[in-house]
C-alpha atoms as a PDB file:
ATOM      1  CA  UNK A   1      -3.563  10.366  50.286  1.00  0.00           C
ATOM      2  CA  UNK A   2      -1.106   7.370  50.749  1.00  0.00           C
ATOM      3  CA  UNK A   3       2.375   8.014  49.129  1.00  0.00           C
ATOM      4  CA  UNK A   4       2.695   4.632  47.271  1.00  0.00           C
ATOM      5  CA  UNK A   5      -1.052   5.211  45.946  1.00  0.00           C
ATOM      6  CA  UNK A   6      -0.275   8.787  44.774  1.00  0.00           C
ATOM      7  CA  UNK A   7       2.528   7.380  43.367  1.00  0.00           C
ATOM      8  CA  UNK A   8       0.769   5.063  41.263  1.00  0.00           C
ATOM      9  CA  UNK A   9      -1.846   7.662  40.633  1.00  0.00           C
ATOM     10  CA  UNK A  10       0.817   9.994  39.238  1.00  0.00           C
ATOM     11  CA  UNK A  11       1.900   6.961  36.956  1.00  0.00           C
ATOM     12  CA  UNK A  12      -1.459   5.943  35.896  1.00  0.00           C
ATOM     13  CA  UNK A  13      -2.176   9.719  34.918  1.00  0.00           C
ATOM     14  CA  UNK A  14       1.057   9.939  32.950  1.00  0.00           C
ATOM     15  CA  UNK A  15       0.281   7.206  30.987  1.00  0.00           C
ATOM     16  CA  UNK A  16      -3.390   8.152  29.874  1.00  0.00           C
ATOM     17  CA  UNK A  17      -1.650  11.423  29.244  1.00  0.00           C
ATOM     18  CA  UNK A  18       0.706   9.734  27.131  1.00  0.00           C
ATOM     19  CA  UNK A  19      -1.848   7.288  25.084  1.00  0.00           C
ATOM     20  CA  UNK A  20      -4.075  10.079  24.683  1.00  0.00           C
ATOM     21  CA  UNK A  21      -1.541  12.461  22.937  1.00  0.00           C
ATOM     22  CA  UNK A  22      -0.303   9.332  21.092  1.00  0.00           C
ATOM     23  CA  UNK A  23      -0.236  10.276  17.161  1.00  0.00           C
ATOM     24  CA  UNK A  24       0.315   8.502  13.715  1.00  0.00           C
ATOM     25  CA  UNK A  25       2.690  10.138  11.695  1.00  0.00           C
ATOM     26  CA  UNK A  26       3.282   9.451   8.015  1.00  0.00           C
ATOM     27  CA  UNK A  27       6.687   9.154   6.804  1.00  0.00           C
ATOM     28  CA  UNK A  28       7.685   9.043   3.005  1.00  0.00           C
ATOM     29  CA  UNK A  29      11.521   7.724   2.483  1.00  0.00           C
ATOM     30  CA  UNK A  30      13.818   7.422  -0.149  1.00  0.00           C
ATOM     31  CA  UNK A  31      15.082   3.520  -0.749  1.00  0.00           C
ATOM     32  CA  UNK A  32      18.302   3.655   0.285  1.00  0.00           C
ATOM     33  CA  UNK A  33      18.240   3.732   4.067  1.00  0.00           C
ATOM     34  CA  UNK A  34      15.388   1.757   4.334  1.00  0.00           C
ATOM     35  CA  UNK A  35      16.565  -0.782   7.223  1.00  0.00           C
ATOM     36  CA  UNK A  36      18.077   2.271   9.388  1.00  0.00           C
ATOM     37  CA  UNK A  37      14.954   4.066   8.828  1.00  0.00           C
ATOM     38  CA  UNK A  38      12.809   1.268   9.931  1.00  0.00           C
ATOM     39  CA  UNK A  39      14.871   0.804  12.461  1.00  0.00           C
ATOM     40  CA  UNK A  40      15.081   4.062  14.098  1.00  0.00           C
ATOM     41  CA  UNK A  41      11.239   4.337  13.566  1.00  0.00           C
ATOM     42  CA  UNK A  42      10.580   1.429  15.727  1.00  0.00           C
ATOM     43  CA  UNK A  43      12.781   2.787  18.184  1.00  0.00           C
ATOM     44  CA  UNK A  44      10.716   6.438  18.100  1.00  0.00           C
ATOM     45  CA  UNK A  45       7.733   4.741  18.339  1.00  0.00           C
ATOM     46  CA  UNK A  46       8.105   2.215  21.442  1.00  0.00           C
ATOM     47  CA  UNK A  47       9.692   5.456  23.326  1.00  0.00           C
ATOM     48  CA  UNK A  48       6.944   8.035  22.410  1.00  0.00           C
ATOM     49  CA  UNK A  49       3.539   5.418  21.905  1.00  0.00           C
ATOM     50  CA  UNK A  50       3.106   7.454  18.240  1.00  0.00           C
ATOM     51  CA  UNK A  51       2.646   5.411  15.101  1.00  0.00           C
ATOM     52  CA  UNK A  52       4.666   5.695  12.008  1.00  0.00           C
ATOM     53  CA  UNK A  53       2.863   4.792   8.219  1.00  0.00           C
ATOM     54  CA  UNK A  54       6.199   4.456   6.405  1.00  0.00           C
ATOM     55  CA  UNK A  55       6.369   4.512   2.774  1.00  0.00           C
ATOM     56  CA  UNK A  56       9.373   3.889   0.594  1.00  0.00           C
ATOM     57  CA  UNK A  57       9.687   4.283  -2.552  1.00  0.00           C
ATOM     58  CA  UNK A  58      13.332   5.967  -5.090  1.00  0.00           C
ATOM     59  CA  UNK A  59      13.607   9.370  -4.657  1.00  0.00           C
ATOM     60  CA  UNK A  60      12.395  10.949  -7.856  1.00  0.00           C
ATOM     61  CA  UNK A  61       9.152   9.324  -7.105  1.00  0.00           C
ATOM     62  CA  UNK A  62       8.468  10.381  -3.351  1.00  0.00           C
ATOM     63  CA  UNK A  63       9.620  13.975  -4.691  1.00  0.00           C
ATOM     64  CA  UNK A  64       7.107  13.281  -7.533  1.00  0.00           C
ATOM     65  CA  UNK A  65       4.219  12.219  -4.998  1.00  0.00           C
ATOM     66  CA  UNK A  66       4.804  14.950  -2.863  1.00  0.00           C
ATOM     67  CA  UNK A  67       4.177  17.655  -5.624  1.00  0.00           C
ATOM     68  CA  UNK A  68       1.286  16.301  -6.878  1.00  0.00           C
ATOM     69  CA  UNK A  69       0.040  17.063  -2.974  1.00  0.00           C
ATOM     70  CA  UNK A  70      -0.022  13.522  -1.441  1.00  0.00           C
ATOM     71  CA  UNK A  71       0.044  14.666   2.563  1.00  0.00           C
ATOM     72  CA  UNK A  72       2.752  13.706   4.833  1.00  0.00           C
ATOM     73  CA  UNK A  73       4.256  14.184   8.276  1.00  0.00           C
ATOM     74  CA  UNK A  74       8.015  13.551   7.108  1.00  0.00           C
ATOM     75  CA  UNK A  75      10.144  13.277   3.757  1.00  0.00           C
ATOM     76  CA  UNK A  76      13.814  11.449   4.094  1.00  0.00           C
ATOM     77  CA  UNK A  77      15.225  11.325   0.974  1.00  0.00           C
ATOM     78  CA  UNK A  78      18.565  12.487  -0.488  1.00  0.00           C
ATOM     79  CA  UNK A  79      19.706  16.413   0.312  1.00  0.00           C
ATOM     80  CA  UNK A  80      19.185  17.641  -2.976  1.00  0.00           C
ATOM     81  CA  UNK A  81      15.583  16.242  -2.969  1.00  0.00           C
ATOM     82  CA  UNK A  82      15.188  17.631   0.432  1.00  0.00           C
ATOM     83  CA  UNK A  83      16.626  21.194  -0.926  1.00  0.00           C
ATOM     84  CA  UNK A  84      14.046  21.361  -3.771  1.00  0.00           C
ATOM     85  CA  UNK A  85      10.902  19.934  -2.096  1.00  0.00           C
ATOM     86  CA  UNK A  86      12.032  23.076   0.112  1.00  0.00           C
ATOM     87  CA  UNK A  87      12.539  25.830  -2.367  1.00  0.00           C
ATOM     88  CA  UNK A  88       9.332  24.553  -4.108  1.00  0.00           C
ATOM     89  CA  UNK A  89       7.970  25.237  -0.116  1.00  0.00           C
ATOM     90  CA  UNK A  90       6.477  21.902   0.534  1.00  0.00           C
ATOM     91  CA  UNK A  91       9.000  21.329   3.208  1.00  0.00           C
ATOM     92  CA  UNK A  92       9.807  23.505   6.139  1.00  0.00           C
ATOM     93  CA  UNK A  93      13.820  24.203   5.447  1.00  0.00           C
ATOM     94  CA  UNK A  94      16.508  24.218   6.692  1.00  0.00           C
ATOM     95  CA  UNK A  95      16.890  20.170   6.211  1.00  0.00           C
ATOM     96  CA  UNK A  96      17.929  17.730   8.946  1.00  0.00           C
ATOM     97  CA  UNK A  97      21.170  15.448   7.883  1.00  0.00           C
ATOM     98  CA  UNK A  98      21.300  11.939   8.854  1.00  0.00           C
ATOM     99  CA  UNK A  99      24.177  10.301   7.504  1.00  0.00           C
ATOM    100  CA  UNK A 100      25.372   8.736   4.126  1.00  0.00           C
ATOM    101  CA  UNK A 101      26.622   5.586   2.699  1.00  0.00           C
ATOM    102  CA  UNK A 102      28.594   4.508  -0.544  1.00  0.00           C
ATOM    103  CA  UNK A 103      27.649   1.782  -3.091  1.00  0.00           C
ATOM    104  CA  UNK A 104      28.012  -1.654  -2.817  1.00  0.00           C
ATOM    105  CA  UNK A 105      27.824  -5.070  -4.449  1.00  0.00           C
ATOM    106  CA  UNK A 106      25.652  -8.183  -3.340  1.00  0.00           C
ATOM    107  CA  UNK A 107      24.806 -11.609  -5.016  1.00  0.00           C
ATOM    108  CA  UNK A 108      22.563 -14.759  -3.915  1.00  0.00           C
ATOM    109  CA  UNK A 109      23.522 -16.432  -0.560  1.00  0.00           C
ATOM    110  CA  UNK A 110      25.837 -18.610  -1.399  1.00  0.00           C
ATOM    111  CA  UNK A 111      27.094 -17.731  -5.177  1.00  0.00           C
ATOM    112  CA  UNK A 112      31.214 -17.378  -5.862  1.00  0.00           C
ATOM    113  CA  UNK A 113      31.765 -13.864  -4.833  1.00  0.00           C
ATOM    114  CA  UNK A 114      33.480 -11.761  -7.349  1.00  0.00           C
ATOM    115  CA  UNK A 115      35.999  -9.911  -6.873  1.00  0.00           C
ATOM    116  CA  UNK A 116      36.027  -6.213  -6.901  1.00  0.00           C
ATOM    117  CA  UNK A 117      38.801  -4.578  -5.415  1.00  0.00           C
ATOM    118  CA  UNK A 118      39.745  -2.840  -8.049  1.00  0.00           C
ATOM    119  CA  UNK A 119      38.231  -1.082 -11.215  1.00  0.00           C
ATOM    120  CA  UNK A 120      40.035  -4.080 -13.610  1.00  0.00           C
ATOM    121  CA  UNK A 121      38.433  -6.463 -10.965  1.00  0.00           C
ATOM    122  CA  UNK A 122      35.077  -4.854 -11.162  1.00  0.00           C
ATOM    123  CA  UNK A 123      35.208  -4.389 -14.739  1.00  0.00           C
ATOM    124  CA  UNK A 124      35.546  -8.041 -14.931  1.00  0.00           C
ATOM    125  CA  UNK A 125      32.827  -8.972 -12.748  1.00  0.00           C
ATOM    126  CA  UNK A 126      30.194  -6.923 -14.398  1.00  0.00           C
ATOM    127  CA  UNK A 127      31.196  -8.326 -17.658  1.00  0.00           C
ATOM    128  CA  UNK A 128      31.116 -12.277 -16.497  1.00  0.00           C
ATOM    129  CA  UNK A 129      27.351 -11.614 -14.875  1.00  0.00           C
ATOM    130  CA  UNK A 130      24.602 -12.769 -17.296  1.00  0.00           C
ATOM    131  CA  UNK A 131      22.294  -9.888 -15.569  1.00  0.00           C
ATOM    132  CA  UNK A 132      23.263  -6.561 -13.260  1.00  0.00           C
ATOM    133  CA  UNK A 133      20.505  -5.373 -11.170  1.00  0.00           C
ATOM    134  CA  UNK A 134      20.122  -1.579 -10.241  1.00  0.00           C
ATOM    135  CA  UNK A 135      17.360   1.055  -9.240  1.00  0.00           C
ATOM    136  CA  UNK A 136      16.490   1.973 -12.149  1.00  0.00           C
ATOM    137  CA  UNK A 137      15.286   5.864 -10.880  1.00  0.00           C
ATOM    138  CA  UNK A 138      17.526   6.155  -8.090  1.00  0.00           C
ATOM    139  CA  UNK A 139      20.077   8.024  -7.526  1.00  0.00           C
ATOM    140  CA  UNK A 140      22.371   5.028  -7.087  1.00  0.00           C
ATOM    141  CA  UNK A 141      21.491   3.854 -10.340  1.00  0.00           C
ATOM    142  CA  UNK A 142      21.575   7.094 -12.350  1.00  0.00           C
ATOM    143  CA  UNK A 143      25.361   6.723 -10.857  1.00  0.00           C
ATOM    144  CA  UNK A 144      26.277   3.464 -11.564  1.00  0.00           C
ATOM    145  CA  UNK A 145      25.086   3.696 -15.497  1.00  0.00           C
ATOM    146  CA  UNK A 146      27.476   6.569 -15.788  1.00  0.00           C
ATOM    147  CA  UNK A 147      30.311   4.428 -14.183  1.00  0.00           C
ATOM    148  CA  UNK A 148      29.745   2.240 -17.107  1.00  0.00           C
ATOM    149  CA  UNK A 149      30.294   4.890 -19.157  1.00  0.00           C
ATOM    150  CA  UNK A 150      33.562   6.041 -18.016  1.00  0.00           C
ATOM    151  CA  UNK A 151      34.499   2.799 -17.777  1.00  0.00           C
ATOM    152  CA  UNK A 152      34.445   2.630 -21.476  1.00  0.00           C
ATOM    153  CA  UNK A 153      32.084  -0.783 -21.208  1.00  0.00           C
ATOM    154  CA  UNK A 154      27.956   0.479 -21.452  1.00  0.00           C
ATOM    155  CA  UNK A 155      27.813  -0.944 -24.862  1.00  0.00           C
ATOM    156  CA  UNK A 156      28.775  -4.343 -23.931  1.00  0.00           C
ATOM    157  CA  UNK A 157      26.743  -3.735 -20.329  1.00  0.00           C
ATOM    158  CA  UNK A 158      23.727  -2.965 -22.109  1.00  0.00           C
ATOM    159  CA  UNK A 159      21.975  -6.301 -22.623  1.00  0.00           C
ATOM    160  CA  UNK A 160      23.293  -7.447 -19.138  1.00  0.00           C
ATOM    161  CA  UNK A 161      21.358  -4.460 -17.403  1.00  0.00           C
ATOM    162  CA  UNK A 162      18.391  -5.237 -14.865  1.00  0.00           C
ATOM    163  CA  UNK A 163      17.043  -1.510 -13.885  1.00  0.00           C
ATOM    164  CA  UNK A 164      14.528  -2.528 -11.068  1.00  0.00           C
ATOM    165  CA  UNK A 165      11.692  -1.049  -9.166  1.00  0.00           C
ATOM    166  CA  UNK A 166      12.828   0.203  -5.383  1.00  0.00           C
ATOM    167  CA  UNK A 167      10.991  -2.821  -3.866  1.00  0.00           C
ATOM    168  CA  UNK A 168      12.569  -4.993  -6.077  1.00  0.00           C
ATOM    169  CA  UNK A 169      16.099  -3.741  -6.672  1.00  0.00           C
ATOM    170  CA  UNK A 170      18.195  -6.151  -4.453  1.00  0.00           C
ATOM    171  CA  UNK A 171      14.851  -8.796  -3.756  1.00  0.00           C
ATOM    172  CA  UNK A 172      15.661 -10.045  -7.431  1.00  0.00           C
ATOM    173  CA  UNK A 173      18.870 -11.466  -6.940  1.00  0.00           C
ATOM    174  CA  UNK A 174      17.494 -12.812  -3.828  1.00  0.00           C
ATOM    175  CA  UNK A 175      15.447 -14.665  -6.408  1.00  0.00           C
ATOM    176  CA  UNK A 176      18.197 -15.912  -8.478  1.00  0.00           C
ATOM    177  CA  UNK A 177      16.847 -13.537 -11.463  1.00  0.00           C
ATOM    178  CA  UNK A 178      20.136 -11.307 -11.581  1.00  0.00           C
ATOM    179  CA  UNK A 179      23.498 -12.262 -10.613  1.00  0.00           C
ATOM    180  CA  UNK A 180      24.365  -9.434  -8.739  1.00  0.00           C
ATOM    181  CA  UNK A 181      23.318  -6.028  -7.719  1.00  0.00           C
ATOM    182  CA  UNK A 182      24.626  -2.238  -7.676  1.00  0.00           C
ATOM    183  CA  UNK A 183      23.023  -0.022  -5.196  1.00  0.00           C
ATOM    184  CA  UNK A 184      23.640   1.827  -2.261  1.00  0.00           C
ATOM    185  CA  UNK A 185      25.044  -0.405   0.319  1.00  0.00           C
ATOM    186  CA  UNK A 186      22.445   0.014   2.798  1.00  0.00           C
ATOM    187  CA  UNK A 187      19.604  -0.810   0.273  1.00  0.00           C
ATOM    188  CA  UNK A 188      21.969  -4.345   0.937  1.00  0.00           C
ATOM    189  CA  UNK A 189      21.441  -4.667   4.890  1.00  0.00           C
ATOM    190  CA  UNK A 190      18.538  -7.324   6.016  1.00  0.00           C
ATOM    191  CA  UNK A 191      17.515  -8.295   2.764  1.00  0.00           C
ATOM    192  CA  UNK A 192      17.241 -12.330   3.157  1.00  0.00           C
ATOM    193  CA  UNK A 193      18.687 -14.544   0.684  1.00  0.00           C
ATOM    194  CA  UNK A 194      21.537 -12.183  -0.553  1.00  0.00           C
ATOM    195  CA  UNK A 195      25.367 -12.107   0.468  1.00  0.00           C
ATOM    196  CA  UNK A 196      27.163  -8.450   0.393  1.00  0.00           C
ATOM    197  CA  UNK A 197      30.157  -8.539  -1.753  1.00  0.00           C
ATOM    198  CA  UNK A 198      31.664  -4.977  -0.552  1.00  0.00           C
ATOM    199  CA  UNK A 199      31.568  -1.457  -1.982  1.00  0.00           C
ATOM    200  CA  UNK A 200      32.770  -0.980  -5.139  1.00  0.00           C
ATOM    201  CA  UNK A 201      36.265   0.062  -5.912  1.00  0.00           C
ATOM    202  CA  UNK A 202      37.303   3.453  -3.914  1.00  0.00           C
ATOM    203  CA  UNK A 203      38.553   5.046  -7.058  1.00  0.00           C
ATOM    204  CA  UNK A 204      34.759   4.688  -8.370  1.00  0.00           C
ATOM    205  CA  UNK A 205      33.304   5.941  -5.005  1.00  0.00           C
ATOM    206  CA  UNK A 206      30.475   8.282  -4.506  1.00  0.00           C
ATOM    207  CA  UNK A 207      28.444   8.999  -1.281  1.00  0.00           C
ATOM    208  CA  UNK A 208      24.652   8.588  -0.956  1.00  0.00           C
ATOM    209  CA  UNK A 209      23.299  11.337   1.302  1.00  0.00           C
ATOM    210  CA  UNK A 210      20.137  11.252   3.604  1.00  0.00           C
ATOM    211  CA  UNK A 211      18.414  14.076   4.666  1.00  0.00           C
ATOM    212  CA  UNK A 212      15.079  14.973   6.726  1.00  0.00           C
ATOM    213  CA  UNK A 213      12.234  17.018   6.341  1.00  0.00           C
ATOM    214  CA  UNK A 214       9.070  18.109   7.747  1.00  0.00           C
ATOM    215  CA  UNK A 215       6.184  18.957   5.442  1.00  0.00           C
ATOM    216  CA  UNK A 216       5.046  22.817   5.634  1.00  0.00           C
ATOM    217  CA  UNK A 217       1.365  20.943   5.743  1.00  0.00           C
ATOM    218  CA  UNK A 218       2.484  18.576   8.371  1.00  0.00           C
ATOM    219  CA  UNK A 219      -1.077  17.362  10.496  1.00  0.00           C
ATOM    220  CA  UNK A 220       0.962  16.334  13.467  1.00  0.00           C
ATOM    221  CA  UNK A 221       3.855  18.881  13.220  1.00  0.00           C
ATOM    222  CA  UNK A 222       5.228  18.776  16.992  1.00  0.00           C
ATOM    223  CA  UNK A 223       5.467  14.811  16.853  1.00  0.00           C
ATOM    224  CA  UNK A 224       7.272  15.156  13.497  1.00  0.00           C
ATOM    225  CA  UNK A 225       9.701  17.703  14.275  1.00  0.00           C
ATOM    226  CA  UNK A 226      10.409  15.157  17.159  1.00  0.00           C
ATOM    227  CA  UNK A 227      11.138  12.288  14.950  1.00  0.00           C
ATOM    228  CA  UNK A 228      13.239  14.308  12.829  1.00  0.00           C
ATOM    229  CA  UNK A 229      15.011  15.314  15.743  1.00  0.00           C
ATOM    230  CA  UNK A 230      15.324  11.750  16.962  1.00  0.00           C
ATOM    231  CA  UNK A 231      16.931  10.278  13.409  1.00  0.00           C
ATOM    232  CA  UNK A 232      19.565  13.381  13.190  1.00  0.00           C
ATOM    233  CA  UNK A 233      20.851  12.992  16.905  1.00  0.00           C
ATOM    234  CA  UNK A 234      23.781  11.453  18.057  1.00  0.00           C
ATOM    235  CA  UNK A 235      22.170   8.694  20.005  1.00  0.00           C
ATOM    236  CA  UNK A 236      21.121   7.248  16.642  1.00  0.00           C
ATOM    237  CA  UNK A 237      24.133   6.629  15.125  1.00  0.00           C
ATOM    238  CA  UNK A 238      24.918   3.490  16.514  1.00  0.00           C
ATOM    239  CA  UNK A 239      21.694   2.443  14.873  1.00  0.00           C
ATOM    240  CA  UNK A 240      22.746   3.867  11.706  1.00  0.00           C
ATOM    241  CA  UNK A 241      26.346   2.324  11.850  1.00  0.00           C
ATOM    242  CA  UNK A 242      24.554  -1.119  11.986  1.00  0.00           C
ATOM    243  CA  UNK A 243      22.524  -0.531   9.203  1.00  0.00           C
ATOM    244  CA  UNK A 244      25.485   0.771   7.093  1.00  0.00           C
ATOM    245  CA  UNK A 245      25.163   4.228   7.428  1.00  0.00           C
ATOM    246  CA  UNK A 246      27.825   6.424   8.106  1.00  0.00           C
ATOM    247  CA  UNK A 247      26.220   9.210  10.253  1.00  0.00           C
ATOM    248  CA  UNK A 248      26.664  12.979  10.077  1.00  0.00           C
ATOM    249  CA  UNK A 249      28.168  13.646  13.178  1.00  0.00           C
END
C-alpha cells in the first residue's frame, strides 16, 4: 500500500470512528452562567463531534426537575444544589467546580447609568427606578431581596420589585419594561439591548458559585464525564473570564 493513500486511509477511518461514536448529551444548567456555558459547549462539541441539548432554567427548578426523574447527562448549577442532588444520589459526587461570579447591575442600551459605587449610591438608584428586575427563584434574587432588607428600604422597594422568570430576568429591561436589573453578572453578558452598569457595591458583595455534575443515570456517561472535565479545566478559563466568570483555578 502507497504511504500517502494509507495515510488518508488512516484519516478516513479515524473519522468514521469518530462520527460513529459521536453522542448527544443532555445538559441541564442553572441561569447564571448561561453565556460561558454555551460557550464552552460549543467549544466541546466542534472538538469531540457530540451534541449538547442544553436546558436552562434557576436553580431550584432544574433541582426540582431532576427529582421528579427528568433524565440527564449533566447538571451545572450552584454547589449547594450540586451537594444535595448528590446526597439525594441522583448525581455521581464528588462535584466538579467551575468558577463563580458576583452580582451586577444593567439597564437598557443607552439609559443614564446610575451610579452605584457605594451602598448610599445604590440605595439611591434602586429608589429613583420605577421597576427593579430580579430572578425571582434564583439564588441571586433570594440575595438581593435580603439586601433590601438590611438596607433598611424593602418596604419602600416593594411596589418597585419585578421578580422574573430565568428567561426573562435581564430580556425585560432589554424591553424597556424595568429600569434596571439585579442578577448575577454573568446572567448580564450577550444579552442584546442592555448596558452593564457594574457589580454592586463591594461592601454588599456575595459570590455566585458554579458547579458540575454527572447524573448517577447518565445514558452517555463516558462523553459526560468528558464534558465535565472539559468546563472544570484550566484551558477553559479564558472562556469563562470573557463571559464574566471568575474561574476556580
Amino acid at each position: 500500500m502507497k504511504p500517502l493513500f494509507a495515510c488518508v486511509l488512516t484519516a478516513a477511518l479515524l473519522l468514521v470512528s469518530s462520527v460513529a461514536q459521536a453522542v448527544e448529551l443532555k445538559v441541564l444548567s442553572g441561569n447564571g452562567p448561561r453565556a460561558a456555558v454555551r460557550e464552552l459547549c460549543a467549544q466541546f462539541e466542534r472538538s469531540t463531534g457530540h451534541k449538547i441539548d442544553l436546558r436552562f432554567g434557576v436553580n431550584p427548578e432544574v433541582k426540582l426537575k431532576i427529582e421528579a426523574g427528568e433524565s440527564f447527562d449533566v447538571v451545572i448549577g450552584n454547589p449547594p444544589i450540586v451537594d444535595a442532588l448528590i446526597k439525594e444520589r441522583l448525581v455521581v459526587g464528588p462535584r466538579a467546580d467551575i468558577g463563580r461570579a458576583g452580582l451586577g447591575v444593567a439597564v437598557k442600551s443607552g439609559a443614564p447609568k446610575p451610579d452605584i459605587t457605594s451602598v448610599d449610591a445604590f440605595k439611591r438608584a434602586l429608589l429613583s427606578a420605577k421597576a427593579v428586575a430580579y430572578p425571582g427563584k434564583g439564588a441571586s434574587g433570594i440575595y438581593f431581596v435580603s439586601l433590601l432588607d438590611r438596607m433598611g428600604i424593602a418596604a419602600e422597594m416593594k411596589p418597585r420589585l419585578k421578580p422574573m422568570a430565568a428567561e426573562d430576568t435581564v430580556e425585560v429591561v432589554a424591553r424597556g419594561e424595568a429600569d434596571m436589573v439585579v442578577v448575577v453578572a454573568t446572567r448580564i453578558v450577550d444579552v442584546p439591548g442592555v448596558d452593564p452598569v457594574g457589580p454592586i457595591p463591594q461592601e454588599l458583595q456575595t459570590h455566585i458559585g458554579f458547579a458540575a455534575g454527572l447524573s448517577v443515570a447518565a445514558k452517555q456517561p463516558e462523553a459526560a464525564k468528558a464534558l465535565i472535565a472539559f468546563l472544570s479545566a484550566p484551558g477553559a478559563a479564558a472562556t469563562l473570564k470573557a463571559k464574566g466568570v471568575e474561574s476556580h483555578r
